[in-house]
Protein backbone atom coordinates (compact mmCIF):
# COMPACT_ATOMS: atom_id res chain seq x y z
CA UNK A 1 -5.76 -34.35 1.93
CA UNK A 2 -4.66 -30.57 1.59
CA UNK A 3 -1.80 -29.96 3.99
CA UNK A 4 -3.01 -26.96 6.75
CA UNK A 5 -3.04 -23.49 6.11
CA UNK A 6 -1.95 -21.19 8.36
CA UNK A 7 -4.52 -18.00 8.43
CA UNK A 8 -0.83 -15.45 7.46
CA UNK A 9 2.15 -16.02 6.05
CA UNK A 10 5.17 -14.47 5.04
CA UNK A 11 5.65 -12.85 1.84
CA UNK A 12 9.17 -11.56 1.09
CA UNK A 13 8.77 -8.18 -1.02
CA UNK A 14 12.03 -6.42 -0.92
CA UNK A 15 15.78 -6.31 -0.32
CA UNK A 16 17.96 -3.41 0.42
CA UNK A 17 20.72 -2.75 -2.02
CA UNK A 18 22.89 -0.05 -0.39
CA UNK A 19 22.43 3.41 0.86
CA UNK A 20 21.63 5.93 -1.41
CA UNK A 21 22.63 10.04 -0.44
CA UNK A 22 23.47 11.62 3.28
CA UNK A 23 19.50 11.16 4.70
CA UNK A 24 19.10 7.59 5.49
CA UNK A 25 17.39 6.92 1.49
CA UNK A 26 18.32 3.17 0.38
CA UNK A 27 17.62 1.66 -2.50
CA UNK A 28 15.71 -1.25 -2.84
CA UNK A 29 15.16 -4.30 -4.79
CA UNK A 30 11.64 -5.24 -5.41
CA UNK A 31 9.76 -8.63 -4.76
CA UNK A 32 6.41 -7.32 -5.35
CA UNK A 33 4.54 -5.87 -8.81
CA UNK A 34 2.56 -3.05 -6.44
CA UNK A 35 5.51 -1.14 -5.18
CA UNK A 36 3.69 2.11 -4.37
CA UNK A 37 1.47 0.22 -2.48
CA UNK A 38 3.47 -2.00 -0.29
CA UNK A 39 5.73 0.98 0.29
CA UNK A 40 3.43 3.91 1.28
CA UNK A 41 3.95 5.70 4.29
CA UNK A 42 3.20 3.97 7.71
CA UNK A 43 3.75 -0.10 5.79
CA UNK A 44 5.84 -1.82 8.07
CA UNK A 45 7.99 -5.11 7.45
CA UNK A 46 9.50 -7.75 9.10
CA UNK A 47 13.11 -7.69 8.76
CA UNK A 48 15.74 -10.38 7.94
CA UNK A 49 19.08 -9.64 8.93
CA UNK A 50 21.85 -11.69 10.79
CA UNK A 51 21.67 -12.50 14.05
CA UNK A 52 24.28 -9.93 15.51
CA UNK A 53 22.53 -7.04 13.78
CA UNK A 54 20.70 -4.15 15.74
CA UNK A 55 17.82 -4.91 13.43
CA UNK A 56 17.32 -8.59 14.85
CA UNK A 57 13.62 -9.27 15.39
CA UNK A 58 12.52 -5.50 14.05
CA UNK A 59 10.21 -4.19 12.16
CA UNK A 60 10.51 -0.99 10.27
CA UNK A 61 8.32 1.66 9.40
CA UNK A 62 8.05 3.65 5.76
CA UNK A 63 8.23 7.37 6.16
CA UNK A 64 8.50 7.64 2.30
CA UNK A 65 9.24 5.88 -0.88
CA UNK A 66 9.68 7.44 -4.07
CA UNK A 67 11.45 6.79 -7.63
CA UNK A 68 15.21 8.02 -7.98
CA UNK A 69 16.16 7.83 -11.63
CA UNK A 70 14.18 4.94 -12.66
CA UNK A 71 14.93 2.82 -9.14
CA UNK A 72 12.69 2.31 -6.25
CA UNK A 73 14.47 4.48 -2.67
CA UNK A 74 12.50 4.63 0.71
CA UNK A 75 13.32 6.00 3.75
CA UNK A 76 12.52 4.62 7.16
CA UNK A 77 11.51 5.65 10.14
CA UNK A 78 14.47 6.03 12.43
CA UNK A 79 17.18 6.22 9.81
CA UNK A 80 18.11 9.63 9.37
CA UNK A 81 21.57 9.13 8.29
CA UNK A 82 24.05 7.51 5.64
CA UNK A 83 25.59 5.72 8.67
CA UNK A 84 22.20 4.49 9.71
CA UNK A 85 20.99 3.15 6.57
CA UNK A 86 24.11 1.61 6.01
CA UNK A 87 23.68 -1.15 8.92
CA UNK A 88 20.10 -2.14 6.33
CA UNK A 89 21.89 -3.10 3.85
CA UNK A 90 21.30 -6.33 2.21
CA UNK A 91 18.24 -7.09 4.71
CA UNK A 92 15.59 -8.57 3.44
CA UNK A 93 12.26 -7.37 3.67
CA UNK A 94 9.11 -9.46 4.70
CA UNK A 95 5.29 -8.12 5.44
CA UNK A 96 2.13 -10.55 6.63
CA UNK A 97 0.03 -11.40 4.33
CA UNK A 98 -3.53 -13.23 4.80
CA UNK A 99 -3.83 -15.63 1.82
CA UNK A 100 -8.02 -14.50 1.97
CA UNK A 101 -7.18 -11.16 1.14
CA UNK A 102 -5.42 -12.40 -2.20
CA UNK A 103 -7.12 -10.78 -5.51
CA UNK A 104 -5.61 -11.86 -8.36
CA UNK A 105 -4.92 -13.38 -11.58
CA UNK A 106 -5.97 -16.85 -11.74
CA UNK A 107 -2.86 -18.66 -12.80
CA UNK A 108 -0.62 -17.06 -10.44
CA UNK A 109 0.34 -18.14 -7.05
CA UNK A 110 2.79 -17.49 -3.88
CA UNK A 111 5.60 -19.97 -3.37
CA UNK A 112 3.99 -20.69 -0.11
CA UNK A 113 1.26 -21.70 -1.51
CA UNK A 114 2.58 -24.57 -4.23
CA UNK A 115 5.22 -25.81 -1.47
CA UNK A 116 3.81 -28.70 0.18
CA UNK A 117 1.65 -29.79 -2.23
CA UNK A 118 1.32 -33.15 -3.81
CA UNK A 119 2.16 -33.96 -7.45
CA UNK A 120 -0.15 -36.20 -9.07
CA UNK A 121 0.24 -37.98 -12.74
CA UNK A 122 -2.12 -40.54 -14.21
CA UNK A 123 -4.40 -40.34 -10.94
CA UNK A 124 -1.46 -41.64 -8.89
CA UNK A 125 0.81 -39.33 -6.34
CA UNK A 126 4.33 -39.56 -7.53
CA UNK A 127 6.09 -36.40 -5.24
CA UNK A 128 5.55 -33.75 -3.09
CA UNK A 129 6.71 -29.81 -4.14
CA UNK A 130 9.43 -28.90 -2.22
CA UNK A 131 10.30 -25.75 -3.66
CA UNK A 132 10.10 -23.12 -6.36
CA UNK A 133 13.07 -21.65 -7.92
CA UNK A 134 12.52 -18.58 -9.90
CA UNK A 135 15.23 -18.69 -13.34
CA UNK A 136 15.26 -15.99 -15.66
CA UNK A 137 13.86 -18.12 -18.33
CA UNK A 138 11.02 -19.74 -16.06
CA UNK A 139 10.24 -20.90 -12.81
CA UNK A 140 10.87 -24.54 -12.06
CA UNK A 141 8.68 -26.88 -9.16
CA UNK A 142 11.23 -29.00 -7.49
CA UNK A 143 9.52 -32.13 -6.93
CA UNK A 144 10.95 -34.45 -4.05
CA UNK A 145 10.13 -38.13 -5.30
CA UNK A 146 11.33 -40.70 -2.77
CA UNK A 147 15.41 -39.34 -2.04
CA UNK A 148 15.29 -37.22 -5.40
CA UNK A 149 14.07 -33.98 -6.69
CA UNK A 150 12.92 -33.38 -10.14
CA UNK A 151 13.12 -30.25 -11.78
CA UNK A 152 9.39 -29.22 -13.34
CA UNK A 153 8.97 -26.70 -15.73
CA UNK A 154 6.56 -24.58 -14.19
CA UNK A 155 4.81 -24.20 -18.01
CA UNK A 156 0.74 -25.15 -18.75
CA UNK A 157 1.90 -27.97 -20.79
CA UNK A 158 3.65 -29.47 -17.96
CA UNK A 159 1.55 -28.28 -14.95
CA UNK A 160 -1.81 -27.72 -16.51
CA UNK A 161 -3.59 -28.05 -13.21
CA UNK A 162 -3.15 -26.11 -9.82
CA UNK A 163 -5.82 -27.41 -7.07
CA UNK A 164 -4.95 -25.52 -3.93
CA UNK A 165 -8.41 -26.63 -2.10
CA UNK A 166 -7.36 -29.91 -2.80
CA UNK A 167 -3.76 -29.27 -1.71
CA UNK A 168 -2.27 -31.43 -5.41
CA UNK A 169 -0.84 -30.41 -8.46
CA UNK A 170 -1.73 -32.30 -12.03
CA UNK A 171 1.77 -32.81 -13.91
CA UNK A 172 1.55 -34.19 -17.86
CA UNK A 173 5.11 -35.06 -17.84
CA UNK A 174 7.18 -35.47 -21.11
CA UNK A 175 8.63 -38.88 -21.13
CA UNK A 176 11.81 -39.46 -19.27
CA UNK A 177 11.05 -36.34 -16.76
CA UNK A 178 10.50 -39.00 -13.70
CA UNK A 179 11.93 -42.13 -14.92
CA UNK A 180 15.29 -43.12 -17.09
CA UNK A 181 14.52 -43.59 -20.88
CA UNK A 182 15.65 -47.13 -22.16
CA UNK A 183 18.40 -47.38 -24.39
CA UNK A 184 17.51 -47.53 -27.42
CA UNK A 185 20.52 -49.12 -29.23
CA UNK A 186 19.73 -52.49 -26.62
């Protein structure tokens, strides 16, 4: 049975890096491949800062965003100041989004969405996904099986099915991915 969807979730699209100039411009680190539009005036995001920030349980508001020798800067509503935008740095920056309106490729999917899910080989459920983690060679499925997790190259070969209505990944494991290998000098 497909686990429950919430109607939004979170989707995190951007980190400050540090302040940039004397008028409140910071420079950003981007989690999303439509930067000009998550960042046009009047987008606001859900911020994720420590608990003894100002910024707490904020939101902030765009006022602009524009490209600064080849890196992404935006200024926010409210921070008019190097002083200012220095108390953003490192937040991290989160909008809602409503998995309906999603439009897009066919093989590509949120971390939300994959976490959760069951993994299924040879018709039989051998884990559950309990995270994504994003390498700079590939992303890897962390599959919890019983009191382990295996690390699943995220590659067609591997995973060559996604069923999201059917809340289940299909894996085609190479041998020895899920269970030891005998020895083969015994």
């Amino acid at each position: 049975m497909a686990p429950a969807a919430s109607p939004k979730n979170q989707l995190r699209v951007g980190r400050v890096l540090k302040a940039h100039g004397l008028k409140g411009a910071l420079k950003l680190e981007l989690y999303t491949d439509d930067p000009d539009g998550r960042f046009a005036p009047g987008a606001s995001f859900t911020l994720q800062v420590p608990e003894h920030s100002k910024w707490h349980r904020k939101t902030i508001t765009v006022r602009e965003f524009r490209w600064m020798n080849a890196s992404p800067v935006v200024f926010f509503e409210g921070v008019d100041d190097r002083n200012e935008a220095e108390t953003l740095v490192r937040a991290i920056l989160w909008v809602d989004q409503d998995d309906a309106d999603v439009v897009g490729e066919p093989d590509a999917w949120y971390d939300h969405q994959l976490i959760g899910l069951e993994a299924v080989r040879d018709g039989a459920v051998i884990g559950r996904v309990a995270r994504v983690d994003h390498l700079p060679s590939q992303d890897l499925l962390i599959v919890r099986v019983d009191e382990r997790e295996v690390m699943v190259p995220f590659v067609q070969a591997i995973v060559p099915e996604v069923d999201l209505p059917n809340g289940r990944i299909v894996l085609t494991p190479p041998a020895g991915l899920f269970e030891d290998l005998a020895d083969e000098d015994q």
